[in-house]
C-alpha atoms as a PDB file:
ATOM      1  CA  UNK A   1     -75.931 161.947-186.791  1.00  0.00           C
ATOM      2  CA  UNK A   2     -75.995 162.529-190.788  1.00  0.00           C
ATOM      3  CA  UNK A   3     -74.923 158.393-191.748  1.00  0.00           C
ATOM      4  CA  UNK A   4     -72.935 158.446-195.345  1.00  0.00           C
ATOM      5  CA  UNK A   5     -70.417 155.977-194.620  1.00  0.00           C
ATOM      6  CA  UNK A   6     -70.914 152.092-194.699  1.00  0.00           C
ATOM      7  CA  UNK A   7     -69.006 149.009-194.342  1.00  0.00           C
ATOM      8  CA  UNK A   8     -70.348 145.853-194.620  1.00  0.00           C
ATOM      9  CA  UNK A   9     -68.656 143.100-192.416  1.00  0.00           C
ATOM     10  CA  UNK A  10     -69.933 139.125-192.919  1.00  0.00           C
ATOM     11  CA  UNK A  11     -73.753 139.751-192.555  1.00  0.00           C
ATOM     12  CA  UNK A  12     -73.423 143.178-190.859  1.00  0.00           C
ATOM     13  CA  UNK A  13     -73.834 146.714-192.307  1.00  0.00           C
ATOM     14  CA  UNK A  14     -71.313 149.583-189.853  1.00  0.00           C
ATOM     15  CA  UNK A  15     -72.869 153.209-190.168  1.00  0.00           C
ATOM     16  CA  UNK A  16     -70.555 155.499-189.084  1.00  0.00           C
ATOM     17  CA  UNK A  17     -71.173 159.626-189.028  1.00  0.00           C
ATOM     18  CA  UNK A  18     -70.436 161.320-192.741  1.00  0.00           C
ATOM     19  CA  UNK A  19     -67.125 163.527-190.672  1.00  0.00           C
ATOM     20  CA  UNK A  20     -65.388 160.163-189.946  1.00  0.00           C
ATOM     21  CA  UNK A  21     -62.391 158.758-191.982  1.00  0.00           C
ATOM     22  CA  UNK A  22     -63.332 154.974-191.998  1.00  0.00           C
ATOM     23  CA  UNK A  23     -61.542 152.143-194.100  1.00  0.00           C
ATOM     24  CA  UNK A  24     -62.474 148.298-194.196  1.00  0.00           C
ATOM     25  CA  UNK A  25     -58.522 147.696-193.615  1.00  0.00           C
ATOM     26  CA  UNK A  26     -58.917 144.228-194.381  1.00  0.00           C
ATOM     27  CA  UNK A  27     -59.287 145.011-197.800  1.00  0.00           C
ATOM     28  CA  UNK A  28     -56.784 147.448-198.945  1.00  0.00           C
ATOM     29  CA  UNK A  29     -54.902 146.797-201.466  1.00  0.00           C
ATOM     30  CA  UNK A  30     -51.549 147.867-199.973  1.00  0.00           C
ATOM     31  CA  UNK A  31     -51.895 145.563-196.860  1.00  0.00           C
ATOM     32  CA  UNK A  32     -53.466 142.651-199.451  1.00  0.00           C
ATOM     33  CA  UNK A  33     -51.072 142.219-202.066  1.00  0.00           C
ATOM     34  CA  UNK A  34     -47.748 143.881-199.803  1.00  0.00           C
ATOM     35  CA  UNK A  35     -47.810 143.671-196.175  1.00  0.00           C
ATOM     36  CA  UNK A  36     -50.316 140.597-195.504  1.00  0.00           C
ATOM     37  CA  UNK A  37     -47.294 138.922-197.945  1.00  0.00           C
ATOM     38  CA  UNK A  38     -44.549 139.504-195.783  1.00  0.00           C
ATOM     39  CA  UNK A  39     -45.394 136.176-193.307  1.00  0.00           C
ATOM     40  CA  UNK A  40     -47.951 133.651-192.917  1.00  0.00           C
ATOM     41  CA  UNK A  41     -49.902 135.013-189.591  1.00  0.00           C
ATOM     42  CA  UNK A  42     -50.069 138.694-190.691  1.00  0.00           C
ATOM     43  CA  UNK A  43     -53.647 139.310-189.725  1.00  0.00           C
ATOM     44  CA  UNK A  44     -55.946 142.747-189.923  1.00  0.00           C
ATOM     45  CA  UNK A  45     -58.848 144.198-188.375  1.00  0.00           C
ATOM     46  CA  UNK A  46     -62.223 144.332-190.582  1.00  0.00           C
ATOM     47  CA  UNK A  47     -62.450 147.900-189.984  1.00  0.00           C
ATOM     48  CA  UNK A  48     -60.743 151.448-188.956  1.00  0.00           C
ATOM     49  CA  UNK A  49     -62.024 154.367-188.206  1.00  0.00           C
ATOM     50  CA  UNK A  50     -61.360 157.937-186.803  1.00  0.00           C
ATOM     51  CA  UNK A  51     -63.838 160.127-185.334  1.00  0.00           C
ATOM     52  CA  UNK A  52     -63.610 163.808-185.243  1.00  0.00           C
ATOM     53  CA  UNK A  53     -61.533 163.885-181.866  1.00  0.00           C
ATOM     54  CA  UNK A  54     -58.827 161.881-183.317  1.00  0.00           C
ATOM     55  CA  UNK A  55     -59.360 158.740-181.794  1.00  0.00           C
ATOM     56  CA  UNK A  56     -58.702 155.759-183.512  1.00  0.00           C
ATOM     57  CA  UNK A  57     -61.550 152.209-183.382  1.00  0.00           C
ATOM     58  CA  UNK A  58     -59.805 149.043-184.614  1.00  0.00           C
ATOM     59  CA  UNK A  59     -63.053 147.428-185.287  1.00  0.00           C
ATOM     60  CA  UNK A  60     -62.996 143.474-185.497  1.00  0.00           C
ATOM     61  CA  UNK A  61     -66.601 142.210-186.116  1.00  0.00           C
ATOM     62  CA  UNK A  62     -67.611 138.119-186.048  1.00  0.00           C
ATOM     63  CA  UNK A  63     -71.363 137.131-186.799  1.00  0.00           C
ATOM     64  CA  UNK A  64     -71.839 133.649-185.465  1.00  0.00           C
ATOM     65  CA  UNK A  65     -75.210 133.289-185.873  1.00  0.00           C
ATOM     66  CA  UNK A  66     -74.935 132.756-189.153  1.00  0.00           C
ATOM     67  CA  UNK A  67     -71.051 131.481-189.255  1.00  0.00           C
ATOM     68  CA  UNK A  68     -69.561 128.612-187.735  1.00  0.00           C
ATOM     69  CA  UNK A  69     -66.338 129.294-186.115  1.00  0.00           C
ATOM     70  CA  UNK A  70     -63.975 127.051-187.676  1.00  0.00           C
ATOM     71  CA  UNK A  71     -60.491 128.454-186.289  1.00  0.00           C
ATOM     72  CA  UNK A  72     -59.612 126.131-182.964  1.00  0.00           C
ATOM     73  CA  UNK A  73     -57.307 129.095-182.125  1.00  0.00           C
ATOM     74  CA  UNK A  74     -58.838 130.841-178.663  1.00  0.00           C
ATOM     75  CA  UNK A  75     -60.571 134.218-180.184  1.00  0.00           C
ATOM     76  CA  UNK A  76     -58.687 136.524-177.898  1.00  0.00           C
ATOM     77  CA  UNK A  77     -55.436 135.060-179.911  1.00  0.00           C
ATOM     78  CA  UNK A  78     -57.033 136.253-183.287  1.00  0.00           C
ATOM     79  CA  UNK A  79     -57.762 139.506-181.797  1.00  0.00           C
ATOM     80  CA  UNK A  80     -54.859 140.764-180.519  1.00  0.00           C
ATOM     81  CA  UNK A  81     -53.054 139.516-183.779  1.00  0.00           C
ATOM     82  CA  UNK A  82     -55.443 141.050-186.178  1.00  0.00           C
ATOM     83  CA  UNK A  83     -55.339 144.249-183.494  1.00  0.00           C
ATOM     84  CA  UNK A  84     -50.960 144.415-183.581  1.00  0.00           C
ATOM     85  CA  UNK A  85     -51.241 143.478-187.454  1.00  0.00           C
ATOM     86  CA  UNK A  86     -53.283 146.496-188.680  1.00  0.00           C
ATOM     87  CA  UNK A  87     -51.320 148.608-186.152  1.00  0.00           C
ATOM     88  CA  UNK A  88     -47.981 147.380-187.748  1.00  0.00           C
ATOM     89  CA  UNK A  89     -49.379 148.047-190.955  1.00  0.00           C
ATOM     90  CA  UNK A  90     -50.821 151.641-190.858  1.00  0.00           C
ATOM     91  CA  UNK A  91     -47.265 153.115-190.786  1.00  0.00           C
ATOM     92  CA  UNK A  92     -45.619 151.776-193.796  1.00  0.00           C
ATOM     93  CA  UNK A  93     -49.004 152.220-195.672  1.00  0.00           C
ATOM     94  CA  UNK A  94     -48.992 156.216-194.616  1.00  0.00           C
ATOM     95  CA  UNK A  95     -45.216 155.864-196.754  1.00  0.00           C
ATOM     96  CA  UNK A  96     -45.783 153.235-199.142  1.00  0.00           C
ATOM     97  CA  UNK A  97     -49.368 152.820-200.709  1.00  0.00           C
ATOM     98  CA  UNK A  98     -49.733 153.396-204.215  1.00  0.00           C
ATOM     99  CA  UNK A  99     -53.586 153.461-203.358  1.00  0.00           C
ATOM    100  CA  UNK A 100     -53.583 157.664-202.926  1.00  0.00           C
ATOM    101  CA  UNK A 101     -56.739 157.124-201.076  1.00  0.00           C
ATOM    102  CA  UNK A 102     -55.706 154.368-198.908  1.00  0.00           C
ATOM    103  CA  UNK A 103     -52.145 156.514-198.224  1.00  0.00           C
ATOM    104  CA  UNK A 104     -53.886 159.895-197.055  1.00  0.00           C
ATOM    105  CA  UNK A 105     -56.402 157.308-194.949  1.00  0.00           C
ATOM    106  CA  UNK A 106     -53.661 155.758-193.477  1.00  0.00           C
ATOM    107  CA  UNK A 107     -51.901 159.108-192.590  1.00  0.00           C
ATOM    108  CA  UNK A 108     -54.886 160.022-190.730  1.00  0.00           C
ATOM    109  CA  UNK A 109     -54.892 156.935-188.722  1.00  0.00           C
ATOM    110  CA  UNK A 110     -51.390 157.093-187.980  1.00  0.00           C
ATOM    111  CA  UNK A 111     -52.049 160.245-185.762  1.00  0.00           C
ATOM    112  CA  UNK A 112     -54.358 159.188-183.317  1.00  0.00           C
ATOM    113  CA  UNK A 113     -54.863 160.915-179.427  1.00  0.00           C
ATOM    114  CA  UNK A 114     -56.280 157.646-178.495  1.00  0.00           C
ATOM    115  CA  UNK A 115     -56.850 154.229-179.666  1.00  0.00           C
ATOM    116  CA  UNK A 116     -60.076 151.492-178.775  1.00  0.00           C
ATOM    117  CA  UNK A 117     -60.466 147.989-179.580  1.00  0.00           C
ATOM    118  CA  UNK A 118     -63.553 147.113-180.193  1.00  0.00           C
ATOM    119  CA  UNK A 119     -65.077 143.716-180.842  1.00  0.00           C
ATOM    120  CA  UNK A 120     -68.697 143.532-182.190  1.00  0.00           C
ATOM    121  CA  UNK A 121     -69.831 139.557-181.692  1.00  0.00           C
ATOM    122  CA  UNK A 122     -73.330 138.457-182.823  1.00  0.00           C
ATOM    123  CA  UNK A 123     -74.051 135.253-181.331  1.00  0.00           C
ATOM    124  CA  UNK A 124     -77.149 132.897-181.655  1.00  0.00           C
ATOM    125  CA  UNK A 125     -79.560 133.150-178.941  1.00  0.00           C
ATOM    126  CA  UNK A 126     -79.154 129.477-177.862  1.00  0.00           C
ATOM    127  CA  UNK A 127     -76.047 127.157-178.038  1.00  0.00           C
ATOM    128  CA  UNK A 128     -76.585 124.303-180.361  1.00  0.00           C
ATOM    129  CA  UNK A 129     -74.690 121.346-182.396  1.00  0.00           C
ATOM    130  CA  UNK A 130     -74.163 123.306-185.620  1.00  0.00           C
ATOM    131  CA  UNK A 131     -73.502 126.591-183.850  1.00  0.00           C
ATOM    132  CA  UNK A 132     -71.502 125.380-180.624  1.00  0.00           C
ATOM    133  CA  UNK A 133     -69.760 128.414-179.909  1.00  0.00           C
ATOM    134  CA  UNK A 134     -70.686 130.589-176.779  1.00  0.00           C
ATOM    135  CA  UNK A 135     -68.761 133.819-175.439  1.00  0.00           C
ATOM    136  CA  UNK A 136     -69.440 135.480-172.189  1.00  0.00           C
ATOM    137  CA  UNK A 137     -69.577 139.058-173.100  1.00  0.00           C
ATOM    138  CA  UNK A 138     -68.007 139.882-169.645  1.00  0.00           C
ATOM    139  CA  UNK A 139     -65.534 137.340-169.452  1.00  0.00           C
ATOM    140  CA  UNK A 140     -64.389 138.517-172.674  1.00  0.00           C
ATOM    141  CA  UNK A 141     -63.535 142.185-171.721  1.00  0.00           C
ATOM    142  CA  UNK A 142     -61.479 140.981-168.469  1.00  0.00           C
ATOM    143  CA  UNK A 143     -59.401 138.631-170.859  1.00  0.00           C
ATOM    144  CA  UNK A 144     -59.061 141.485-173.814  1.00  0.00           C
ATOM    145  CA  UNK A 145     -58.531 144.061-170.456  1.00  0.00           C
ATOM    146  CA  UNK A 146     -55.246 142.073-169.772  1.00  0.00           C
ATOM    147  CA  UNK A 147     -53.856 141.032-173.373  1.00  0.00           C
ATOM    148  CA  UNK A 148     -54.479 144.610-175.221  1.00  0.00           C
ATOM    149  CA  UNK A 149     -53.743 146.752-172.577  1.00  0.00           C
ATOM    150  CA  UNK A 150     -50.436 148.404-174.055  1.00  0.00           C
ATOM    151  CA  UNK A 151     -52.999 149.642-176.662  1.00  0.00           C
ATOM    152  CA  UNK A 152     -56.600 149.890-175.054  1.00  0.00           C
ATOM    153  CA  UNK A 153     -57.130 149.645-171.130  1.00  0.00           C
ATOM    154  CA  UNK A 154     -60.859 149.531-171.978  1.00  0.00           C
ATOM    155  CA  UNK A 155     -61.645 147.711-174.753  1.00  0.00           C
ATOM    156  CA  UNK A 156     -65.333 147.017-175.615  1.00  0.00           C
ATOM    157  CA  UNK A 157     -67.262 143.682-176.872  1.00  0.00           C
ATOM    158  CA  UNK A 158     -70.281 144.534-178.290  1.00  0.00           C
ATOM    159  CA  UNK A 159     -73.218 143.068-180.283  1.00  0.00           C
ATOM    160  CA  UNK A 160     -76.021 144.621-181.825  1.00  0.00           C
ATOM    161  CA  UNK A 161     -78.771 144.672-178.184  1.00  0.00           C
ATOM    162  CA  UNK A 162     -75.692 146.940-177.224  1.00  0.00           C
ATOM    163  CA  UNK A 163     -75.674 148.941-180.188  1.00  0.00           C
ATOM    164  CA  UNK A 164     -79.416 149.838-180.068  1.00  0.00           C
ATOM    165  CA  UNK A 165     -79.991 149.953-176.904  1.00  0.00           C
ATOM    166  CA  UNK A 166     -78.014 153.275-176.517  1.00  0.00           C
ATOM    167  CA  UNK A 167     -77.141 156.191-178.462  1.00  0.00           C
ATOM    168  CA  UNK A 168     -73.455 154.609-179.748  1.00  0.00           C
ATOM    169  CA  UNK A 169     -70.526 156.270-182.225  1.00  0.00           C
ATOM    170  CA  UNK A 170     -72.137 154.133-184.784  1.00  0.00           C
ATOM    171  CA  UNK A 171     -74.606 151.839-185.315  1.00  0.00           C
ATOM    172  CA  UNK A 172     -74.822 147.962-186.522  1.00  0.00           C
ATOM    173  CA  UNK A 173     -77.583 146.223-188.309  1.00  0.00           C
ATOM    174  CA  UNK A 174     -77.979 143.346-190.137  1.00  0.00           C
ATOM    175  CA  UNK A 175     -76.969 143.172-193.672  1.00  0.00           C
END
């Protein structure tokens, strides 16, 4: 795998393969100043990318290790908004972006055989006061299984054990 493209995400660096179209979506100026605009709980994903076979990663990554979660709202809410956000976005931004970058990326991503959802969640090692927050990886899934399934009947949670572990799409490491 010949690594040229990065995106950094809180305190994690995404390597993806140099033939992939990937954008930190979060960041565009089209869904920034124009779409996020249009309502007050327009959320996107950190990051989207294609891989050679057309399929489509809606990439939402969360380091609480170093992070406290502040948002009461359950996480599996934040997903699948930030998941149906991006995915309402893409379309108008393939017509509308003034970014010409951001408007051929978005025409890519608008073609798509197949979409995944994947979460990547670094969590401390043990629970504590300042870091209270604990997800079971499994549980997780069978939640995300049920509430994305219109868009991915298998979506993935990962952290980085997962990622290097096995031989993955991409890897993860610490920023």
């Amino acid at each position: 795998m010949t690594v040229a493209i990065f995106c950094s995400v809180d305190s994690l660096c995404f390597e993806f393969p140099d033939n992939w179209i990937v954008a930190k979506f979060d960041e565009w100026v089209f869904y920034r100043r124009h779409f996020s605009k249009m309502g007050d709980h327009i959320a996107a994903v950190d990051i989207v990318a294609m891989d050679p076979e057309r399929t489509l990663y809606l990439i939402e990554a969360k380091d609480y290790r170093r992070h406290k979660r502040e948002d009461p709202k359950p996480i599996q809410d934040i997903l699948v908004s930030k998941m149906t956000g991006t995915l309402s976005a893409l379309l108008p931004a393939s017509l509308n972006a003034t970014n010409s970058e951001e408007r051929d990326k978005a025409k890519e991503f608008v073609l798509p055989k197949k979409i995944r959802v994947v979460f990547h969640l670094e969590q401390p090692e043990k629970r504590s006061r300042l870091f209270p927050w604990s997800y079971d990886k499994a549980n997780l899934v069978d939640i995300l299984k049920k509430r994305v399934k219109p868009i991915d009947a298998h979506p993935w949670v990962r952290d980085g054990a997962d990622m290097a572990s096995r031989h993955d799409l991409w890897s993860v490491r610490d920023a």
